[in-house]
PDB file of N, CA and C in Angstrom:
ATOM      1  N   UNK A   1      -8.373 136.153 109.988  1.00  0.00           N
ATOM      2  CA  UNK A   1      -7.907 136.352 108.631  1.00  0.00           C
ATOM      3  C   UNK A   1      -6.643 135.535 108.450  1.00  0.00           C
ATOM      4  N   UNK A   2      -6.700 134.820 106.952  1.00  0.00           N
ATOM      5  CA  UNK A   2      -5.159 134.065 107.266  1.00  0.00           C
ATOM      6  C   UNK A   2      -4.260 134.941 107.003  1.00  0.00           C
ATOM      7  N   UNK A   3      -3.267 134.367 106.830  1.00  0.00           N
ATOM      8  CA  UNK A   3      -1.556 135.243 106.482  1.00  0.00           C
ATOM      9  C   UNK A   3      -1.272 135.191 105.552  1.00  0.00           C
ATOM     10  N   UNK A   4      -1.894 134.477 104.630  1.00  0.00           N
ATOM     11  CA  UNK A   4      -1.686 134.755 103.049  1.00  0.00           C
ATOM     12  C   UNK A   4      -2.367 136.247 102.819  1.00  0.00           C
ATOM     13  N   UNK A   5      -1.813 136.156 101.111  1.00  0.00           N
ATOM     14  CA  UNK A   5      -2.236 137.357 100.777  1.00  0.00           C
ATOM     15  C   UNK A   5      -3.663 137.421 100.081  1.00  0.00           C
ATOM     16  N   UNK A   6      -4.167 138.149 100.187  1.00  0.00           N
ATOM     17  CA  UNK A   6      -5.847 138.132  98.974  1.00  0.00           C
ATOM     18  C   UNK A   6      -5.646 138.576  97.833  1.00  0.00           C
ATOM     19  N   UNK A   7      -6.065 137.905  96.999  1.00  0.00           N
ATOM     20  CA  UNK A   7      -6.057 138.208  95.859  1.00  0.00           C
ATOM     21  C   UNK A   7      -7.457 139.620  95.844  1.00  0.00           C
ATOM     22  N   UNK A   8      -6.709 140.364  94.421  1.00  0.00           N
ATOM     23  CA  UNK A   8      -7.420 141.930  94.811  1.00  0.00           C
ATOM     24  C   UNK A   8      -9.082 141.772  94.371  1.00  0.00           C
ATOM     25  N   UNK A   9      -9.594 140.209  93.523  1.00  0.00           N
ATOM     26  CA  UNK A   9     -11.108 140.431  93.510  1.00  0.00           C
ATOM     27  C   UNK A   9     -11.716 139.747  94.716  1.00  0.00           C
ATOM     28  N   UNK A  10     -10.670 139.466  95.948  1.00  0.00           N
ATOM     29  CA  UNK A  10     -11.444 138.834  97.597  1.00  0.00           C
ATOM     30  C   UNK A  10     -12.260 139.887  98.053  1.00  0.00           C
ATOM     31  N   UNK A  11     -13.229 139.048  98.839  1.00  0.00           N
ATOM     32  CA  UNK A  11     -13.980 140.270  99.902  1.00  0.00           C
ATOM     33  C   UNK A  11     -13.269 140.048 100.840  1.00  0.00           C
ATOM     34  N   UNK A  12     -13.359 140.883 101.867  1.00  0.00           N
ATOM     35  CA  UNK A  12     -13.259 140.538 103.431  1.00  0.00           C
ATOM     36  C   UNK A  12     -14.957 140.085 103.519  1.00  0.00           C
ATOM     37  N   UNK A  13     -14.845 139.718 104.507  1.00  0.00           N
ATOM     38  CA  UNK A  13     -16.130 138.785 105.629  1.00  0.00           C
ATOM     39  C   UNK A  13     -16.290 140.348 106.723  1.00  0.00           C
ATOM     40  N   UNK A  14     -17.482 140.627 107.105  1.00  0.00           N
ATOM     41  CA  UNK A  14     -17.547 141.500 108.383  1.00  0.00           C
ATOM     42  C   UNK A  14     -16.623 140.644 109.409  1.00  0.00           C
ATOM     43  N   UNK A  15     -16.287 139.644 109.886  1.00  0.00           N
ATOM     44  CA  UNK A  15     -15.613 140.034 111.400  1.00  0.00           C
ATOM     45  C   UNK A  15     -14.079 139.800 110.648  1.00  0.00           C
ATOM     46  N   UNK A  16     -13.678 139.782 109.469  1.00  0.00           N
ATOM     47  CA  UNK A  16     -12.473 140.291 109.384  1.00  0.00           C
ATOM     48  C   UNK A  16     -12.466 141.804 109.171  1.00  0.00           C
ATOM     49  N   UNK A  17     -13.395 142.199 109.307  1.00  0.00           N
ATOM     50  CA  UNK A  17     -13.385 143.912 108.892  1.00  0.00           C
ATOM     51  C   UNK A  17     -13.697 144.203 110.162  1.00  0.00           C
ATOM     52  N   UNK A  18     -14.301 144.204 110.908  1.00  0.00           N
ATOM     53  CA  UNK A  18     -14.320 144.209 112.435  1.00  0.00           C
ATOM     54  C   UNK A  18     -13.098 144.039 113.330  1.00  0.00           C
ATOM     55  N   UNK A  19     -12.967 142.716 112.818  1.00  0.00           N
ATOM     56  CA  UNK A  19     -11.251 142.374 113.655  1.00  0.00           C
ATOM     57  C   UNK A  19      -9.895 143.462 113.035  1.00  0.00           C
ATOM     58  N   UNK A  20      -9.928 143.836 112.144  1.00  0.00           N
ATOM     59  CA  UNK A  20      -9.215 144.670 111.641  1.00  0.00           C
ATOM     60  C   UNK A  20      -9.469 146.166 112.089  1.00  0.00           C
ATOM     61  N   UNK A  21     -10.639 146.359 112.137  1.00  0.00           N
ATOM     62  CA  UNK A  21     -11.079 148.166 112.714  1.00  0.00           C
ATOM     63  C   UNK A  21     -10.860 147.970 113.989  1.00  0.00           C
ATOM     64  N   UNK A  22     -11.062 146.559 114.970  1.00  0.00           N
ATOM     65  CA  UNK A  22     -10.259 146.499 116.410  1.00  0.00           C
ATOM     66  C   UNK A  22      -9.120 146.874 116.309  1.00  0.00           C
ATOM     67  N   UNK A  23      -8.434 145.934 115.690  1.00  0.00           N
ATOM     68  CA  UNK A  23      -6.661 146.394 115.611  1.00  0.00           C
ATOM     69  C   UNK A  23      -6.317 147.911 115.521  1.00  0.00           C
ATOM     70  N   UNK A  24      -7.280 148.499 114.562  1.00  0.00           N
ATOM     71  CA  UNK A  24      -6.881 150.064 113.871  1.00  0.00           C
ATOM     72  C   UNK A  24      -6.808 150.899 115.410  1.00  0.00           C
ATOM     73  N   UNK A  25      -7.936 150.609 116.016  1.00  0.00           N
ATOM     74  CA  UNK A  25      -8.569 151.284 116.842  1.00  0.00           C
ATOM     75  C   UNK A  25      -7.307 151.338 118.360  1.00  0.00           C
ATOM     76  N   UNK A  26      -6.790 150.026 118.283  1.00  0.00           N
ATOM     77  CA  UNK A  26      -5.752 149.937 119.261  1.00  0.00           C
ATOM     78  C   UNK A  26      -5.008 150.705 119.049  1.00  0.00           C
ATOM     79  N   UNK A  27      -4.460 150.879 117.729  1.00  0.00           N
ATOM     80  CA  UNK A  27      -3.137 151.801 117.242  1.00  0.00           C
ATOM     81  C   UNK A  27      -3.229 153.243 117.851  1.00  0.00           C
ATOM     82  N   UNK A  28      -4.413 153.759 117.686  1.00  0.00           N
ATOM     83  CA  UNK A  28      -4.958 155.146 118.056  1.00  0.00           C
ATOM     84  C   UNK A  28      -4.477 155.721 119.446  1.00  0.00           C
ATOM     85  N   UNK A  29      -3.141 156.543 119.542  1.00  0.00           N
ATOM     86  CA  UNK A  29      -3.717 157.300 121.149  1.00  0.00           C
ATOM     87  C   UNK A  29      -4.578 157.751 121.541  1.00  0.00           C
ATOM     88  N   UNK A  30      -4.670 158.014 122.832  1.00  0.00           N
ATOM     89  CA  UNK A  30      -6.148 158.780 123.606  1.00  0.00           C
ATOM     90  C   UNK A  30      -7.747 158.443 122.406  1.00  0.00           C
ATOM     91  N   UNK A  31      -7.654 157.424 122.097  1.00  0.00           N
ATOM     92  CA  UNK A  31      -8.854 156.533 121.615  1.00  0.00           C
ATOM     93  C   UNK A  31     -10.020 156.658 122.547  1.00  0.00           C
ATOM     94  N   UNK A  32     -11.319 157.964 122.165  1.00  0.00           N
ATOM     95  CA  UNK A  32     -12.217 157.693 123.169  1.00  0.00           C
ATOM     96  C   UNK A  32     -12.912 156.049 123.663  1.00  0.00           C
ATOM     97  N   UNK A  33     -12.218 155.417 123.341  1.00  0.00           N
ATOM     98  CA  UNK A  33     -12.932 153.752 123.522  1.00  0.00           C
ATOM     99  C   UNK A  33     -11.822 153.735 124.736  1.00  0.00           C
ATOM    100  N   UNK A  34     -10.497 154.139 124.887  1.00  0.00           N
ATOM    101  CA  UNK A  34      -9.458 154.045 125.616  1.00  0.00           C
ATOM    102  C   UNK A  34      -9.705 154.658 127.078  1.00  0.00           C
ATOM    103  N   UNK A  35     -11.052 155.525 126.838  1.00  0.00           N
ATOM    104  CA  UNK A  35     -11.543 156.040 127.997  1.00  0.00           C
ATOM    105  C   UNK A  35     -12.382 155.392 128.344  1.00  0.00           C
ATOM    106  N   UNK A  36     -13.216 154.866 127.975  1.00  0.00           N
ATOM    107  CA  UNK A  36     -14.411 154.318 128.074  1.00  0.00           C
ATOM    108  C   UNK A  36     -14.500 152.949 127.734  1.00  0.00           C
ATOM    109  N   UNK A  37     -15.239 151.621 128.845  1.00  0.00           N
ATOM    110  CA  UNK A  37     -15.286 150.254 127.615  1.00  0.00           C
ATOM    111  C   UNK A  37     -16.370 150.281 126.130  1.00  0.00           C
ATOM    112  N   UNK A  38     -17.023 151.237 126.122  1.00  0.00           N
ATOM    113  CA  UNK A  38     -17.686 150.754 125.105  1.00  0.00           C
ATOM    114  C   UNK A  38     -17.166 150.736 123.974  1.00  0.00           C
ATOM    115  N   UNK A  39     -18.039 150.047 122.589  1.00  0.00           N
ATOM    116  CA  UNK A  39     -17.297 149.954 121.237  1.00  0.00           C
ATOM    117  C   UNK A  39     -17.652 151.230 121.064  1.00  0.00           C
ATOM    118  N   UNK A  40     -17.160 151.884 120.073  1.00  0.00           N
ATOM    119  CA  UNK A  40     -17.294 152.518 119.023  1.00  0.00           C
ATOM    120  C   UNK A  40     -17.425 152.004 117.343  1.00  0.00           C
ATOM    121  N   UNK A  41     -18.527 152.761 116.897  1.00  0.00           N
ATOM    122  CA  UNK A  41     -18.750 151.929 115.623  1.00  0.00           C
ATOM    123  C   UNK A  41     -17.356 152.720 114.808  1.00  0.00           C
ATOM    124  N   UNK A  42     -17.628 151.450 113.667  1.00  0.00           N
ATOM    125  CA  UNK A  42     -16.375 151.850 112.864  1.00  0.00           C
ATOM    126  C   UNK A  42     -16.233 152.575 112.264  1.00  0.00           C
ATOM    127  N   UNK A  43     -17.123 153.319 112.042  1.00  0.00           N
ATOM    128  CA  UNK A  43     -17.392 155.086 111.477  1.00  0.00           C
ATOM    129  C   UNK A  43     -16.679 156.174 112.384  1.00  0.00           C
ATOM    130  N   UNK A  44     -16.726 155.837 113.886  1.00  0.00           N
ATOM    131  CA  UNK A  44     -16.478 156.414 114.837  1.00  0.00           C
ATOM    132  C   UNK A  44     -14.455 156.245 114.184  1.00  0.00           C
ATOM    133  N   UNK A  45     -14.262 155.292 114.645  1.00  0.00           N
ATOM    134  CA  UNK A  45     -12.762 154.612 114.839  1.00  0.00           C
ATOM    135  C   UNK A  45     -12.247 155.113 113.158  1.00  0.00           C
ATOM    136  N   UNK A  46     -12.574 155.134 112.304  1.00  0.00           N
ATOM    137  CA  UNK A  46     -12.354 155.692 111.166  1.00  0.00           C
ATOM    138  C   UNK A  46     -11.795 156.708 110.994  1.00  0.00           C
ATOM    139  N   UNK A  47     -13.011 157.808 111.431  1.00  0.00           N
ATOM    140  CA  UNK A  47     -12.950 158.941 111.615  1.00  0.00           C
ATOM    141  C   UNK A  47     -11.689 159.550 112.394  1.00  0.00           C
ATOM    142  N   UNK A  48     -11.511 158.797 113.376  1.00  0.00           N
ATOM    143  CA  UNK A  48     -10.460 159.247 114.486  1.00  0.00           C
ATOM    144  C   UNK A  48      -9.077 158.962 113.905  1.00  0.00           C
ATOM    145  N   UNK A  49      -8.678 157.736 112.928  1.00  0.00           N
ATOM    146  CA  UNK A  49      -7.546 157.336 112.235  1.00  0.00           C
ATOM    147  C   UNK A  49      -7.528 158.550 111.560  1.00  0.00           C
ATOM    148  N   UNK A  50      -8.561 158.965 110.599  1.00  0.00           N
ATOM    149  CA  UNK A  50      -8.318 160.198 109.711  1.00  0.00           C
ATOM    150  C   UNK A  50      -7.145 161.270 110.719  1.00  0.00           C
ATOM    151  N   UNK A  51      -8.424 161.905 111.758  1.00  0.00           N
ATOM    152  CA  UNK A  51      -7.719 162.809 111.855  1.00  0.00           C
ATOM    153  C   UNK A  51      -6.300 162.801 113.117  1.00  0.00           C
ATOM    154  N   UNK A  52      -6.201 161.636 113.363  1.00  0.00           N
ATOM    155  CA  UNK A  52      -4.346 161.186 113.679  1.00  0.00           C
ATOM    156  C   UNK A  52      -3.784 161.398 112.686  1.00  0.00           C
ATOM    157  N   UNK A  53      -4.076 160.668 111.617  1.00  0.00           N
ATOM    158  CA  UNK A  53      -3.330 160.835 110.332  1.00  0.00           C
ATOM    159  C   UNK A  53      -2.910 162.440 109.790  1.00  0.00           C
ATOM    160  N   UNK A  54      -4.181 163.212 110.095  1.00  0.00           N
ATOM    161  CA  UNK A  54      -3.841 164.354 109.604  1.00  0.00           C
ATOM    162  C   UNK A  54      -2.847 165.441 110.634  1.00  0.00           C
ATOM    163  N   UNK A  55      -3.048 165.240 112.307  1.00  0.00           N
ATOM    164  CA  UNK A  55      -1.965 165.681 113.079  1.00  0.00           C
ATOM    165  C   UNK A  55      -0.804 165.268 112.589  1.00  0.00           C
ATOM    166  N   UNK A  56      -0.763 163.814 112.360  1.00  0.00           N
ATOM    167  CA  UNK A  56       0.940 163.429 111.970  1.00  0.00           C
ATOM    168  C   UNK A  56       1.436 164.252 110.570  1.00  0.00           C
ATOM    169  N   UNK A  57       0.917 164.407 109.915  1.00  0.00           N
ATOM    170  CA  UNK A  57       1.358 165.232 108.539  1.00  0.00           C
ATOM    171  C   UNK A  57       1.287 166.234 108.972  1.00  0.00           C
ATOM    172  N   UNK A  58       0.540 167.121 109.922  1.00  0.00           N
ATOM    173  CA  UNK A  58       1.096 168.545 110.553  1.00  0.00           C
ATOM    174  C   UNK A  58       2.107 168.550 111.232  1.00  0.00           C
ATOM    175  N   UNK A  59       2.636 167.458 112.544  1.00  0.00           N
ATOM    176  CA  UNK A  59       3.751 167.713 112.715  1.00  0.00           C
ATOM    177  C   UNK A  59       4.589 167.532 111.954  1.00  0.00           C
ATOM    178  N   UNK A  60       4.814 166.520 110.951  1.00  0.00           N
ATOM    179  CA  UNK A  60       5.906 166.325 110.176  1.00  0.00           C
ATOM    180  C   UNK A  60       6.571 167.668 109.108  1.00  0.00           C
ATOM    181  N   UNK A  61       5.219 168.207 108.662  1.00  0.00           N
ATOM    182  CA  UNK A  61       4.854 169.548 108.055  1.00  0.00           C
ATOM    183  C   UNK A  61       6.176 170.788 109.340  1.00  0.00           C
ATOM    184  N   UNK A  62       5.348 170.337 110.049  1.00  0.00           N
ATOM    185  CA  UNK A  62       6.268 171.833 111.342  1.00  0.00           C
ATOM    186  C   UNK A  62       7.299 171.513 111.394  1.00  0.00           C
ATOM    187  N   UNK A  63       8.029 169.667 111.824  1.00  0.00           N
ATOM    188  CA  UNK A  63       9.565 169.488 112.238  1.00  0.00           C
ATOM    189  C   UNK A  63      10.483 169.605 110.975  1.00  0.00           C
ATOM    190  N   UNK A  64       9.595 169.747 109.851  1.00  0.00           N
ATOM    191  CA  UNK A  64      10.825 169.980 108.519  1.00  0.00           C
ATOM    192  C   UNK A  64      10.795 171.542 108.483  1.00  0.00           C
ATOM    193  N   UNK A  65       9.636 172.182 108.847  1.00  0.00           N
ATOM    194  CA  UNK A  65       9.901 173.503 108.519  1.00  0.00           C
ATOM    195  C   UNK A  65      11.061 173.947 109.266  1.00  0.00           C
ATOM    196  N   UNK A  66      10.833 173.365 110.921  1.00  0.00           N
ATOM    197  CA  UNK A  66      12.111 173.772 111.646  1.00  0.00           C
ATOM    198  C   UNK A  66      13.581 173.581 111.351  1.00  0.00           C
ATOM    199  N   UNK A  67      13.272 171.800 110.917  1.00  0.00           N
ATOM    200  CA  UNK A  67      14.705 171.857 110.259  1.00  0.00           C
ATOM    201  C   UNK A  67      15.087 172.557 108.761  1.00  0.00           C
ATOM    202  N   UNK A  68      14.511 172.871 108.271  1.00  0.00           N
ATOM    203  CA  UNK A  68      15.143 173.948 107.057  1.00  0.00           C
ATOM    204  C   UNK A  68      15.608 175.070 107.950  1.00  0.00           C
ATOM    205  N   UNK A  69      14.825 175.853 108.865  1.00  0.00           N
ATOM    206  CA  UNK A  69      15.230 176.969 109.084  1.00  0.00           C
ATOM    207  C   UNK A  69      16.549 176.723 110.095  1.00  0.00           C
ATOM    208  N   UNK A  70      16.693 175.515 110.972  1.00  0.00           N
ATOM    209  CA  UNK A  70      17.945 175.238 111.426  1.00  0.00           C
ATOM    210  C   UNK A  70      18.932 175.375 110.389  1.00  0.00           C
ATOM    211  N   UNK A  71      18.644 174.594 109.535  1.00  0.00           N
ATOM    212  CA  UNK A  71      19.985 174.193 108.614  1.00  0.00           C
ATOM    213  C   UNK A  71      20.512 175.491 107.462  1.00  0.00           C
ATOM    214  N   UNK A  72      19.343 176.347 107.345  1.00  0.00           N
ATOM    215  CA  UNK A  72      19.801 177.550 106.608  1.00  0.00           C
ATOM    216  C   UNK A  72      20.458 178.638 107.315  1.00  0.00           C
ATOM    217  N   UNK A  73      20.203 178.226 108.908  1.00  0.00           N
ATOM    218  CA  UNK A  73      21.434 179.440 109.793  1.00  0.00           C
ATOM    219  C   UNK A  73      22.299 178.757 110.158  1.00  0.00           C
ATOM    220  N   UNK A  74      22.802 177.501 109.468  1.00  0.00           N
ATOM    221  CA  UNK A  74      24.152 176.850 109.706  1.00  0.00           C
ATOM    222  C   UNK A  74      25.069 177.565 108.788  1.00  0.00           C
ATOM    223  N   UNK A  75      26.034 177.417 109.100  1.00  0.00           N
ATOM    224  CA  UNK A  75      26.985 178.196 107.661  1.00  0.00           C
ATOM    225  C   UNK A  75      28.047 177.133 107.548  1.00  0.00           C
ATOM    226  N   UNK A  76      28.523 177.301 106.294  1.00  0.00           N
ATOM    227  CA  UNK A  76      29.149 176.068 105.643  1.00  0.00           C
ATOM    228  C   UNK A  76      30.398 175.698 106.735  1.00  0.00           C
ATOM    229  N   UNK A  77      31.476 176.363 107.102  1.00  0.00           N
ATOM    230  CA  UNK A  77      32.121 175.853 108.066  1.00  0.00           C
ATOM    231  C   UNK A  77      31.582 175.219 109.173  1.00  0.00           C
ATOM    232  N   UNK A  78      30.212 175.313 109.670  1.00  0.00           N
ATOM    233  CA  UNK A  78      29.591 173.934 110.545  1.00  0.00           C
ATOM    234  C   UNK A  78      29.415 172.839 109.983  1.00  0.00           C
ATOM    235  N   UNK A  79      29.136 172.823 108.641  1.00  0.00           N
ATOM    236  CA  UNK A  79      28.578 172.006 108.038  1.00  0.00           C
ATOM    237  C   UNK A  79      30.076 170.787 107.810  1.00  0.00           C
ATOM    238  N   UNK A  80      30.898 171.590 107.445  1.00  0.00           N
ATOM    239  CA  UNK A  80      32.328 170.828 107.200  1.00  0.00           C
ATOM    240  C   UNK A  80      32.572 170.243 107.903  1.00  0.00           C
ATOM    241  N   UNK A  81      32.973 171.013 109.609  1.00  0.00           N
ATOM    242  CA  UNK A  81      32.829 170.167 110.630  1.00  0.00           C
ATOM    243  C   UNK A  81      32.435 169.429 110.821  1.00  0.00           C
ATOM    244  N   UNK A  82      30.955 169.090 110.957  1.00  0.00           N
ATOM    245  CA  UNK A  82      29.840 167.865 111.329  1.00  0.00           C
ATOM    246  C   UNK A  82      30.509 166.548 110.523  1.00  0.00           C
ATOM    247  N   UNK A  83      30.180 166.937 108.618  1.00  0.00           N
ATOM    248  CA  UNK A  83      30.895 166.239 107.965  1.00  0.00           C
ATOM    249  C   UNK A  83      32.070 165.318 107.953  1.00  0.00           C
ATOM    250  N   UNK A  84      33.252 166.160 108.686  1.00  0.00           N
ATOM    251  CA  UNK A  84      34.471 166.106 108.869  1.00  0.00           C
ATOM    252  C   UNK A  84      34.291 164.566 109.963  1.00  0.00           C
ATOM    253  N   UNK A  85      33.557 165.280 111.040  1.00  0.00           N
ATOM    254  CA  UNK A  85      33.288 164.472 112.319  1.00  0.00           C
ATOM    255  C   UNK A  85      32.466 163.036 112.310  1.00  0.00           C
ATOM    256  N   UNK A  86      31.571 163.075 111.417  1.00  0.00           N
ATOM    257  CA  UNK A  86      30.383 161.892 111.293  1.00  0.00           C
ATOM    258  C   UNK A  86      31.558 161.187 109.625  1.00  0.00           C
ATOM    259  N   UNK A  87      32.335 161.722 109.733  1.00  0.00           N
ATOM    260  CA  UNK A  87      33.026 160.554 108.306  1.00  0.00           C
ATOM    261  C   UNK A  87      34.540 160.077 110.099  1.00  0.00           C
ATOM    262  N   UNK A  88      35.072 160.688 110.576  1.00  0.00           N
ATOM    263  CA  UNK A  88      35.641 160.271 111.303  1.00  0.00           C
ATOM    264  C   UNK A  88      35.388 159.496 112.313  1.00  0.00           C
ATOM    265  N   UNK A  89      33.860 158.924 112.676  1.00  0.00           N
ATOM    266  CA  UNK A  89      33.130 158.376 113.758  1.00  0.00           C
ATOM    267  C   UNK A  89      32.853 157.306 112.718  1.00  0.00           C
ATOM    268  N   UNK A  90      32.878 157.086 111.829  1.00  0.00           N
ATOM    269  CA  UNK A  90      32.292 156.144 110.652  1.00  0.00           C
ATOM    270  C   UNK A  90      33.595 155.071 110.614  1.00  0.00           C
ATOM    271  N   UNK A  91      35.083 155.523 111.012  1.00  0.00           N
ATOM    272  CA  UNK A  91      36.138 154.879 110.432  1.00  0.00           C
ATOM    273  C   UNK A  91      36.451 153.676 111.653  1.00  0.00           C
TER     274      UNK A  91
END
């Protein structure tokens, strides 16, 4: 594929859609292809981006819940502090 950009009425070609679901497929941890040499069709590799995608929005989902509940049992004199400290590390 070149490095320009496509204009939005381009097709892709199958082995740029191929070469691209390779790439996807690399991105993937524990990628059953990562176990195994065989391909996986791109239905397979698809599928598996989905649901990475959807773990990452669950953790992100859990580490904000945690940090709200951190930051709502802070009480404002920590908060000053920190403040106080991250403007004095800044100078």
């Amino acid at each position: 594929m070149s490095s320009r950009r496509r204009s939005s009425n381009s097709r892709f070609t199958q082995d740029e859609i191929n070469d691209l679901v390779l790439k996807l497929q690399s991105l993937l941890p524990n990628s059953s292809s990562h176990r195994t040499s065989r391909v996986l069709p791109a239905s397979k590799i698809l599928e598996e981006t989905c649901n990475y995608i959807r773990m990452l929005h669950s953790e992100v989902d859990d580490f904000s819940e945690r940090l709200s509940q951190v930051l709502a049992s802070v009480d404002t004199n920590t908060v000053d502090l920190v403040d106080t400290l991250i403007s004095l590390l800044q100078q």
